[in-house]
Protein backbone atom coordinates (compact mmCIF):
# COMPACT_ATOMS: atom_id res chain seq x y z
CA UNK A 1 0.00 0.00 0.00
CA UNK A 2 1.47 3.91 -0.04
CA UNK A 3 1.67 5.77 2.13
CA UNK A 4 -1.46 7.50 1.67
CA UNK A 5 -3.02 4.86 3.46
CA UNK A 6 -3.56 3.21 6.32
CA UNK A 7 -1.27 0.54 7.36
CA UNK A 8 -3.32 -1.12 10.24
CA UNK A 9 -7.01 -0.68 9.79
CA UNK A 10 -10.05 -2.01 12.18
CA UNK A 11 -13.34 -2.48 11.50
CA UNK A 12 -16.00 -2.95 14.03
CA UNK A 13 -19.60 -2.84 14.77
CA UNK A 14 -22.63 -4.87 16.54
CA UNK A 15 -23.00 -8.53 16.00
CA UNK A 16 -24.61 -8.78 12.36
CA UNK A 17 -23.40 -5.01 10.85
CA UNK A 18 -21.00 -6.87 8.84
CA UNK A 19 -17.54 -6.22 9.81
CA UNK A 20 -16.12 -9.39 9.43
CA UNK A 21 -17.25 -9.82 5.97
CA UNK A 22 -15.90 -6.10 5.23
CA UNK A 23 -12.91 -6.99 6.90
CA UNK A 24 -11.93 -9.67 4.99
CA UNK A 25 -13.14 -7.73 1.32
CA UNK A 26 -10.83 -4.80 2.14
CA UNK A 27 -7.64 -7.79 3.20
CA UNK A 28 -8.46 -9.06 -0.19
CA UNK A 29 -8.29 -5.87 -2.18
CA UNK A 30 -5.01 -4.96 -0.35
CA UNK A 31 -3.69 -8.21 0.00
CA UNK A 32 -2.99 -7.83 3.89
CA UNK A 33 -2.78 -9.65 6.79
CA UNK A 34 -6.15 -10.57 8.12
CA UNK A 35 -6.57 -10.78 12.04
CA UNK A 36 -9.90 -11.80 13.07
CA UNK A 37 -12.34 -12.38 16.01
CA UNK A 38 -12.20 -16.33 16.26
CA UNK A 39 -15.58 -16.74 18.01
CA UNK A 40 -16.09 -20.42 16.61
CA UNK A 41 -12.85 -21.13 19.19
CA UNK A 42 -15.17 -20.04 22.22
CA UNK A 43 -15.89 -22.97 23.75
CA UNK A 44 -18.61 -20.91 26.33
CA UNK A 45 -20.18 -19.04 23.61
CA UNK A 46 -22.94 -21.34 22.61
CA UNK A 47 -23.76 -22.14 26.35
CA UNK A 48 -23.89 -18.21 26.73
CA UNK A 49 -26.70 -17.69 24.34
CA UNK A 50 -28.38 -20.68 25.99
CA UNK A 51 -27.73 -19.87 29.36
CA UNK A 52 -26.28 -16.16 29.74
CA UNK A 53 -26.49 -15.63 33.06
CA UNK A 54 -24.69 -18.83 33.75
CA UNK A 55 -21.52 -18.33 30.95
CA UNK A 56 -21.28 -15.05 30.72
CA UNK A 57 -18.19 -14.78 32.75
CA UNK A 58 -16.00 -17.70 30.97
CA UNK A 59 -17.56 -16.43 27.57
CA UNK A 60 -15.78 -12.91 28.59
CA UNK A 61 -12.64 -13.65 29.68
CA UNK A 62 -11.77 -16.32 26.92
CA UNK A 63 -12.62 -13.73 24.52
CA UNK A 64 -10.70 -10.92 26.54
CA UNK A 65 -7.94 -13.42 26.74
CA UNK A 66 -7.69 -14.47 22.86
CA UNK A 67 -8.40 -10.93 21.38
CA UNK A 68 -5.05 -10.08 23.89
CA UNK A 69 -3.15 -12.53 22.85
CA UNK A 70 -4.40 -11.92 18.74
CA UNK A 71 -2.49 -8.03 19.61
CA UNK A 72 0.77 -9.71 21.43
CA UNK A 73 1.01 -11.75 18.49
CA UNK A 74 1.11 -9.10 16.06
CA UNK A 75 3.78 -6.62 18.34
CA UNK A 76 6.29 -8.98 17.33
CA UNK A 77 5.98 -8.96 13.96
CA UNK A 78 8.34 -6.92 11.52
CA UNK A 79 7.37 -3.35 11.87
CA UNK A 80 7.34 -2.68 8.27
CA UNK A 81 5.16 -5.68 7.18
CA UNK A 82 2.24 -5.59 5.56
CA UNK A 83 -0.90 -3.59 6.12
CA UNK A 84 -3.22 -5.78 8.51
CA UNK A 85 -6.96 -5.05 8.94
CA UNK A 86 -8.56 -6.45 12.02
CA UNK A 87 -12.41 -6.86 12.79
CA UNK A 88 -12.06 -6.19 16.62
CA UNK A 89 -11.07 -3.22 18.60
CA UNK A 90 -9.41 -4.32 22.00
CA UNK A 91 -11.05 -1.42 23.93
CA UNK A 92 -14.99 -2.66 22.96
CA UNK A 93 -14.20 -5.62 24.94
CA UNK A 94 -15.98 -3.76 27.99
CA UNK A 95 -19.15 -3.42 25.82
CA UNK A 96 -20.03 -6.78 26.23
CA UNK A 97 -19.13 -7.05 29.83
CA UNK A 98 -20.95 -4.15 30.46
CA UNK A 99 -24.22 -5.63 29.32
CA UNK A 100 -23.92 -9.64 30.61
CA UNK A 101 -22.00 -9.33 33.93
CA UNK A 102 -23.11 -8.95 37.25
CA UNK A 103 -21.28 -6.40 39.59
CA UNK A 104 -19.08 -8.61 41.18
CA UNK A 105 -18.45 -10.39 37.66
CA UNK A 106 -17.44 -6.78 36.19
CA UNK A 107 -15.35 -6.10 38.52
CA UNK A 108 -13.10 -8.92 38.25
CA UNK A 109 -13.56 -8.45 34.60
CA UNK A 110 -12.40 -5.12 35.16
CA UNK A 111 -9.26 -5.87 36.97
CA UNK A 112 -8.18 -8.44 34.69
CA UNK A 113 -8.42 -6.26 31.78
CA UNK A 114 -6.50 -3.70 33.18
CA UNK A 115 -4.03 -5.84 33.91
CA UNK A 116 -3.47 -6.76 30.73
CA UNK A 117 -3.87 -3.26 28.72
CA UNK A 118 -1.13 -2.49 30.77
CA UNK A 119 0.91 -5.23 29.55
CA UNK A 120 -0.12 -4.00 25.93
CA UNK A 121 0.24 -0.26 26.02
CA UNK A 122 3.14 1.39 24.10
CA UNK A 123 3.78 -2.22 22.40
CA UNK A 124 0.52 -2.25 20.33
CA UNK A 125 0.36 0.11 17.64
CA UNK A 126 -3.14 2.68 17.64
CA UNK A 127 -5.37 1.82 14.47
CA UNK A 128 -4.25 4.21 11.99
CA UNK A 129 -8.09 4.39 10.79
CA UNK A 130 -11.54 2.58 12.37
CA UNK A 131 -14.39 1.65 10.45
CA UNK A 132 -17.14 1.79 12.76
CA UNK A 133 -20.14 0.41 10.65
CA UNK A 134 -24.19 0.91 12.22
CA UNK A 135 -27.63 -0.22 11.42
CA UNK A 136 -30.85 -0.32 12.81
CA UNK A 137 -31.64 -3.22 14.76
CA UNK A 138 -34.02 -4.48 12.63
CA UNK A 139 -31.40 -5.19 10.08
CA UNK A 140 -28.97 -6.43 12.30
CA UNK A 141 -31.42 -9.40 13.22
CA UNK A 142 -32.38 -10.15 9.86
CA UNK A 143 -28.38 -10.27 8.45
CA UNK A 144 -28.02 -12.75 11.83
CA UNK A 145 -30.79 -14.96 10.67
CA UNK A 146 -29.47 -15.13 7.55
CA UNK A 147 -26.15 -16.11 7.96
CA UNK A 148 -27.98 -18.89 9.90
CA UNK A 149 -24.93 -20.05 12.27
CA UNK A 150 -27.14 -21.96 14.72
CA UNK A 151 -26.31 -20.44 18.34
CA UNK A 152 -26.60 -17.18 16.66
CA UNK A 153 -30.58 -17.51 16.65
CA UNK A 154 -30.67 -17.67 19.95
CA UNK A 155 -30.24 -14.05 20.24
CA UNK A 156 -32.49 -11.57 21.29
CA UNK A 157 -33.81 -8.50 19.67
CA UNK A 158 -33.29 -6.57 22.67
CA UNK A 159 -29.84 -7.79 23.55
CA UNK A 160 -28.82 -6.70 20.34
CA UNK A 161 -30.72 -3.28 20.46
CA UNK A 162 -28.81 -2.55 23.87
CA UNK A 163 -25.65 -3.39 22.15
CA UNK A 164 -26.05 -1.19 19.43
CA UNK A 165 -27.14 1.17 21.82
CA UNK A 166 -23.12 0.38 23.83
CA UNK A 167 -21.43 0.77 20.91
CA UNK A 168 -23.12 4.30 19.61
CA UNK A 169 -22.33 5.70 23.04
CA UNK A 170 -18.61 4.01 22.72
CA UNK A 171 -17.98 5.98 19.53
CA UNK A 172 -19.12 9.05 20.45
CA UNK A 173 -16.25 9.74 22.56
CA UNK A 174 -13.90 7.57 20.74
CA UNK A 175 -10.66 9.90 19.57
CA UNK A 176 -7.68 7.56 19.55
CA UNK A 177 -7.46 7.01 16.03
CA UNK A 178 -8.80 8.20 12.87
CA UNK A 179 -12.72 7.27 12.89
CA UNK A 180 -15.34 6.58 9.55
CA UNK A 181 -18.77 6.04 10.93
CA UNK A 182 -20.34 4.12 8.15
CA UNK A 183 -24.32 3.70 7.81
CA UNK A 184 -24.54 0.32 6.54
CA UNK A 185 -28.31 -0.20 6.29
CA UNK A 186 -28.54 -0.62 2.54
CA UNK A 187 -25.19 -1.01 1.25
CA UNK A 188 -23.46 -4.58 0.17
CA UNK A 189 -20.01 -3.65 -0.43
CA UNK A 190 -18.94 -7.39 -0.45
CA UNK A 191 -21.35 -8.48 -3.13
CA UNK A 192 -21.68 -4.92 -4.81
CA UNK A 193 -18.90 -3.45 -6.29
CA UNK A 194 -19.75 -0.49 -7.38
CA UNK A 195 -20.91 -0.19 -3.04
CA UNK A 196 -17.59 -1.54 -2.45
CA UNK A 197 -15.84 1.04 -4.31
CA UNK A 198 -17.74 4.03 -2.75
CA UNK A 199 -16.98 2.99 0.88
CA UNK A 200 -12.99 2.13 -0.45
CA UNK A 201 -12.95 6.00 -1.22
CA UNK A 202 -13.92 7.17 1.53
CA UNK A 203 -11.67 5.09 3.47
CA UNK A 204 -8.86 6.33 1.65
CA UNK A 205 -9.77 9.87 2.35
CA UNK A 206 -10.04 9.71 6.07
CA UNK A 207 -6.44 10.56 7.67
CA UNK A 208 -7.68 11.82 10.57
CA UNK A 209 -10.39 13.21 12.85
CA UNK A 210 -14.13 11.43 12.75
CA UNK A 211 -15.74 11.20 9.26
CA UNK A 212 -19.23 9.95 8.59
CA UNK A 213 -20.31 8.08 5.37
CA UNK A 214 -23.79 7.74 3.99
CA UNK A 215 -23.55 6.07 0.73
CA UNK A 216 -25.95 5.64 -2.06
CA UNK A 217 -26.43 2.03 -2.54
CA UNK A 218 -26.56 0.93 -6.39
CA UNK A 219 -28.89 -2.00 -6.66
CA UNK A 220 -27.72 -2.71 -10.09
C-alpha cells in the first residue's frame, strides 16, 4: 500500500453489521494480513446464548484473553510488514461485559483487563483508521438470521438493540485514532462493487479526525 493509506485498519460494529465480511473484502483488495475475532474457538459461547447468566463470565474472559493474545502476536511482527486489517477493537471488549456481567463479575472483569492493557500499552500500535459500521436493529437481526450459524438464533432482539445502543455511546467519545462512521443499512459492499468502491474512497480519504459516510447504494 502507499503511504497515503492506512497501514493497520479495524473495523468494528454490533453482531450482524458486517464487519467481518468487510474486513476480509478490504484484506483481499489490499492483499494484507487478516486478524480476526475467532468466536467459533469459544468454547462458552454457545452455552452463553443458551444460558447467559450462567456463561457469561468464561464467555468474557476467553474472549478478553484471545483478542489479547491476537495483539501480542502481532507486536512482534516486523514493523514494516504488511498492512493488517482487524475486525475487533481491543477497547470494545468492555461493551459486552458491560451488558452480561453482574457487579461482582465486572469487577473482576475489570481488573483483569486492566491488567493486561497495561501489559499492551506502548507495544501495540493505535489503528491508523476505524471503520465503525451501524444499522438499525431491525437489520442487524435479519443479516443474523441469515447467515444462519445456529447459536446465533438464539439471540435476542433486545440484547442486540442494547448493544447497538453500547457501541453508539462508545464511539461518540472515541478519539484515539482516525474514525469513519459508516451507515450500513442498505449497502453490500462485499457483493456490490460499485458499493464496495464508494466505501474504499472514503476510506482512503479519512487521515484523521471522525468522518461519517452515507452512501448511495446501487442495486444494479
Amino acid at each position: 500500500m502507499t503511504d497515503r493509506r492506512s497501514r493497520y485498519v479495524v473495523v468494528e460494529g454490533p453482531i450482524g453489521v458486517g464487519k467481518t465480511s468487510l474486513a476480509r473484502r478490504l484484506a483481499e483488495h489490499y492483499g494484507s494480513d487478516l486478524v480476526l475475532e475467532q468466536a467459533e474457538e469459544n468454547p462458552f459461547l454457545e452455552r452463553f446464548y443458551r444460558d447467559p447468566r450462567r456463561f457469561a463470565l468464561p464467555t468474557q474472559l476467553f474472549f478478553l484473553f484471545q483478542r489479547v493474545r491476537q495483539l501480542q502476536d502481532m507486536r512482534q511482527d516486523d514493523l514494516f510488514a504488511p498492512v493488517r486489517v482487524a475486525d475487533f477493537l481491543i477497547e470494545k471488549d468492555a461493551l459486552f461485559a458491560e451488558l452480561t456481567l453482574d457487579a461482582d463479575e465486572l469487577a473482576l472483569y475489570r481488573q483483569t483487563y486492566e491488567h493486561l492493557a497495561r501489559d499492551l500499552a506502548g507495544n501495540v500500535p493505535q489503528p491508523d483508521l476505524v471503520i465503525y459500521l451501524q444499522a438499525p436493529v431491525d437489520v442487524l437481526v435479519a443479516r443474523v438470521r441469515k447467515r444462519g450459524i445456529p447459536h446465533e438464533q438464539l439471540i435476542e432482539p433486545a440484547y442486540l438493540e442494547r448493544l447497538a445502543d453500547s457501541y453508539a455511546r462508545f464511539f461518540h467519545h472515541y478519539h484515539a485514532s482516525p474514525l469513519l462512521i459508516v451507515n450500513a443499512k442498505d449497502i453490500n459492499p462485499i457483493e456490490r462493487e460499485a458499493d464496495f468502491r464508494q466505501l474504499l474512497r472514503a476510506v482512503e480519504n479519512t487521515r484523521s479526525g471522525r468522518h461519517y459516510f452515507n452512501p448511495v447504494p446501487d442495486f444494479a
